[in-house]
C-alpha atoms as a PDB file:
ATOM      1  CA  UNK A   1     -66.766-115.446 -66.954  1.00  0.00           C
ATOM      2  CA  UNK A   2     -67.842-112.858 -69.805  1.00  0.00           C
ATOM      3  CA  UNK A   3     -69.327-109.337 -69.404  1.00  0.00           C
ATOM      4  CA  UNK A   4     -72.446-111.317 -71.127  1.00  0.00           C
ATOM      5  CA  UNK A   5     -72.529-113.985 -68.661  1.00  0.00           C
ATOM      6  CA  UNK A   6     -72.650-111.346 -65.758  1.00  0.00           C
ATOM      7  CA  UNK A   7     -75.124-109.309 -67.650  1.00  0.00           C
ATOM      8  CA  UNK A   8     -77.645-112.272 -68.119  1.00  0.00           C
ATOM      9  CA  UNK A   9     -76.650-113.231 -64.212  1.00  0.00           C
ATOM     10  CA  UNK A  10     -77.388-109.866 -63.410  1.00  0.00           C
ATOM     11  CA  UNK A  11     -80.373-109.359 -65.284  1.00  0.00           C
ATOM     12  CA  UNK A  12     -82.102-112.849 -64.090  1.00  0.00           C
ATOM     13  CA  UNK A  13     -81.628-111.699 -60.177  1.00  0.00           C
ATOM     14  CA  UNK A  14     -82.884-108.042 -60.925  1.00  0.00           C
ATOM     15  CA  UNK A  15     -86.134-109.665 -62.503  1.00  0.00           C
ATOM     16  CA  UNK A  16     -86.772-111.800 -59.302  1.00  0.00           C
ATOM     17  CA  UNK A  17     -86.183-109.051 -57.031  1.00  0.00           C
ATOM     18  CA  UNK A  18     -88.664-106.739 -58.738  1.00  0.00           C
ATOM     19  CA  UNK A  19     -91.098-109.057 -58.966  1.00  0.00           C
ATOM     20  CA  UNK A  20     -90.667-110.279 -55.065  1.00  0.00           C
ATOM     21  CA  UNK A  21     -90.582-113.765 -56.262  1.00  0.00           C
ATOM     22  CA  UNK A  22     -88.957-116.871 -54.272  1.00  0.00           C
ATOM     23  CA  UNK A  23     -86.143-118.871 -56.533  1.00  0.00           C
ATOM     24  CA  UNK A  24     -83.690-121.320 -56.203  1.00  0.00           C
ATOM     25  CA  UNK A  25     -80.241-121.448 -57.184  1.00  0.00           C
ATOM     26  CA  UNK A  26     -77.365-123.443 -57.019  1.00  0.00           C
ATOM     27  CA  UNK A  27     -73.933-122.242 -55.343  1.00  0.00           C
ATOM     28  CA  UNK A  28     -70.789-123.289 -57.386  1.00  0.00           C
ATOM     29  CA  UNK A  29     -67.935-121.817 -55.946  1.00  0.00           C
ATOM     30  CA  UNK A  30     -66.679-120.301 -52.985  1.00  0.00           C
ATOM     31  CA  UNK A  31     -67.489-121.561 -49.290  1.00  0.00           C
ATOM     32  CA  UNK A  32     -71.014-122.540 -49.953  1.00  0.00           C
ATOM     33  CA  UNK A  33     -70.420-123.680 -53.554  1.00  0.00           C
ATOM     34  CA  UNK A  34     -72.297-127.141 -53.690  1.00  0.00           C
ATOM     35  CA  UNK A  35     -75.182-125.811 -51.654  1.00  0.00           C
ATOM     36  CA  UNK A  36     -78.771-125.208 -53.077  1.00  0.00           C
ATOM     37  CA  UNK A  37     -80.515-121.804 -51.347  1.00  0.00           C
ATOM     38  CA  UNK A  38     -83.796-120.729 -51.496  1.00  0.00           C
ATOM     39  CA  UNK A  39     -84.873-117.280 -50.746  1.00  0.00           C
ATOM     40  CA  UNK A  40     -85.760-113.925 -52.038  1.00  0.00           C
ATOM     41  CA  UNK A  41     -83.131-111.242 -53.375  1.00  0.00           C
ATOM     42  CA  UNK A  42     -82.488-108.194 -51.463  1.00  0.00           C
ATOM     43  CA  UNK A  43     -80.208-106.214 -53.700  1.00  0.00           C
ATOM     44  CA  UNK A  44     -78.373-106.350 -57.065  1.00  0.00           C
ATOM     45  CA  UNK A  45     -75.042-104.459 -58.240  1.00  0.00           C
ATOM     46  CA  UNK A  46     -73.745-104.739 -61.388  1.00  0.00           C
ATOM     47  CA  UNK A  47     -71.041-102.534 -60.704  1.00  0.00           C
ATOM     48  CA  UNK A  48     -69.688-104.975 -58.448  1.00  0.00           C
ATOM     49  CA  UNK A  49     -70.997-107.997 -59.937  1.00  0.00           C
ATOM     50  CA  UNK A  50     -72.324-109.453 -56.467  1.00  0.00           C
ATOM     51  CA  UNK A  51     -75.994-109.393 -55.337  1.00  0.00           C
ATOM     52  CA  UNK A  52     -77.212-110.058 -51.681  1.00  0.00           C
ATOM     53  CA  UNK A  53     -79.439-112.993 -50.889  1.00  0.00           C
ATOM     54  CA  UNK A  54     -81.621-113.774 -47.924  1.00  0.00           C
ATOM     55  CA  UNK A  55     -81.645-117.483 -47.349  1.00  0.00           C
ATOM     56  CA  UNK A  56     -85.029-119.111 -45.677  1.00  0.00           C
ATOM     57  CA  UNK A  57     -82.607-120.763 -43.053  1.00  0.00           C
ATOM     58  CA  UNK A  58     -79.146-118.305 -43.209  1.00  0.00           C
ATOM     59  CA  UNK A  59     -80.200-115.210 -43.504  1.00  0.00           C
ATOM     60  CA  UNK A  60     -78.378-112.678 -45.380  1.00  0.00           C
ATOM     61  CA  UNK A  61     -75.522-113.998 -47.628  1.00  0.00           C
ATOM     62  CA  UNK A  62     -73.310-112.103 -50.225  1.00  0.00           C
ATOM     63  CA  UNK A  63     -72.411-113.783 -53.256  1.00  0.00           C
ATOM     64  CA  UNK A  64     -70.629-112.961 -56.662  1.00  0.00           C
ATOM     65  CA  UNK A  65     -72.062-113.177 -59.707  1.00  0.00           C
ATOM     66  CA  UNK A  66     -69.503-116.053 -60.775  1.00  0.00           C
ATOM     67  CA  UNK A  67     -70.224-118.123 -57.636  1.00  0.00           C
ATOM     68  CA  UNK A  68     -74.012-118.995 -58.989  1.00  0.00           C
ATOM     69  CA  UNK A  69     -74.923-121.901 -61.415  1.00  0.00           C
ATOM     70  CA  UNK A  70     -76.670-119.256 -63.926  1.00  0.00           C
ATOM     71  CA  UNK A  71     -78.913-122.181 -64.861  1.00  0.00           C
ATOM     72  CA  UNK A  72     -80.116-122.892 -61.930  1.00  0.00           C
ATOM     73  CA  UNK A  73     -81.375-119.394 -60.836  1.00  0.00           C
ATOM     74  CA  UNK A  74     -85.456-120.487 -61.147  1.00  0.00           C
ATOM     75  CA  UNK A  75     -88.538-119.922 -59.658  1.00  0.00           C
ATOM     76  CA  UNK A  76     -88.538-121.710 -56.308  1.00  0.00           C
ATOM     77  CA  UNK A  77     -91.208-124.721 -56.211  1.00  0.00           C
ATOM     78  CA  UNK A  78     -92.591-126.427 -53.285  1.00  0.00           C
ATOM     79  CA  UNK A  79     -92.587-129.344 -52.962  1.00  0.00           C
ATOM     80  CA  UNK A  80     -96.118-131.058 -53.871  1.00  0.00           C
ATOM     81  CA  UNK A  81     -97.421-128.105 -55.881  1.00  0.00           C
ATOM     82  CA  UNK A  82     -98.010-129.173 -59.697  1.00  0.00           C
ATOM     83  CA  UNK A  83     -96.502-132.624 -59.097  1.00  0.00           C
END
């Protein structure tokens, strides 16, 4: 993964944590890659590339930059609103 590709990672989770919004993303590697999370994010580093995520049903989880599906960091939807 590119300095970029962190940067826009980076950038994306420091936008919903400012704003307190709920999103969605997708897990692609590590031991929860293939798992969808919804929650809110607690803190960002750049530094270390890793941001810490607090799961409606886990909790607090850890995660690297490079273990998230960039595309699918979005607002979280639920379900039955705007369908």
């Amino acid at each position: 993964m590119s300095d970029e590709q962190y940067e826009v990672i980076g950038r994306k989770l420091e936008f919903f944590k400012i704003n307190g919004k709920k999103i969605h993303i997708k897990i692609i590697d590590g031991g929860d890659a293939g798992y969808f999370r919804n929650g809110f994010v607690l803190d960002v580093s750049f530094t270390q590339k890793c941001f810490v995520f607090i799961d409606d049903k886990k909790g607090e989880l850890p995660y690297l930059f490079e273990e998230v599906d960039v595309d699918s960091i979005n607002l979280f939807r639920e379900k039955g609103m705007g369908e």
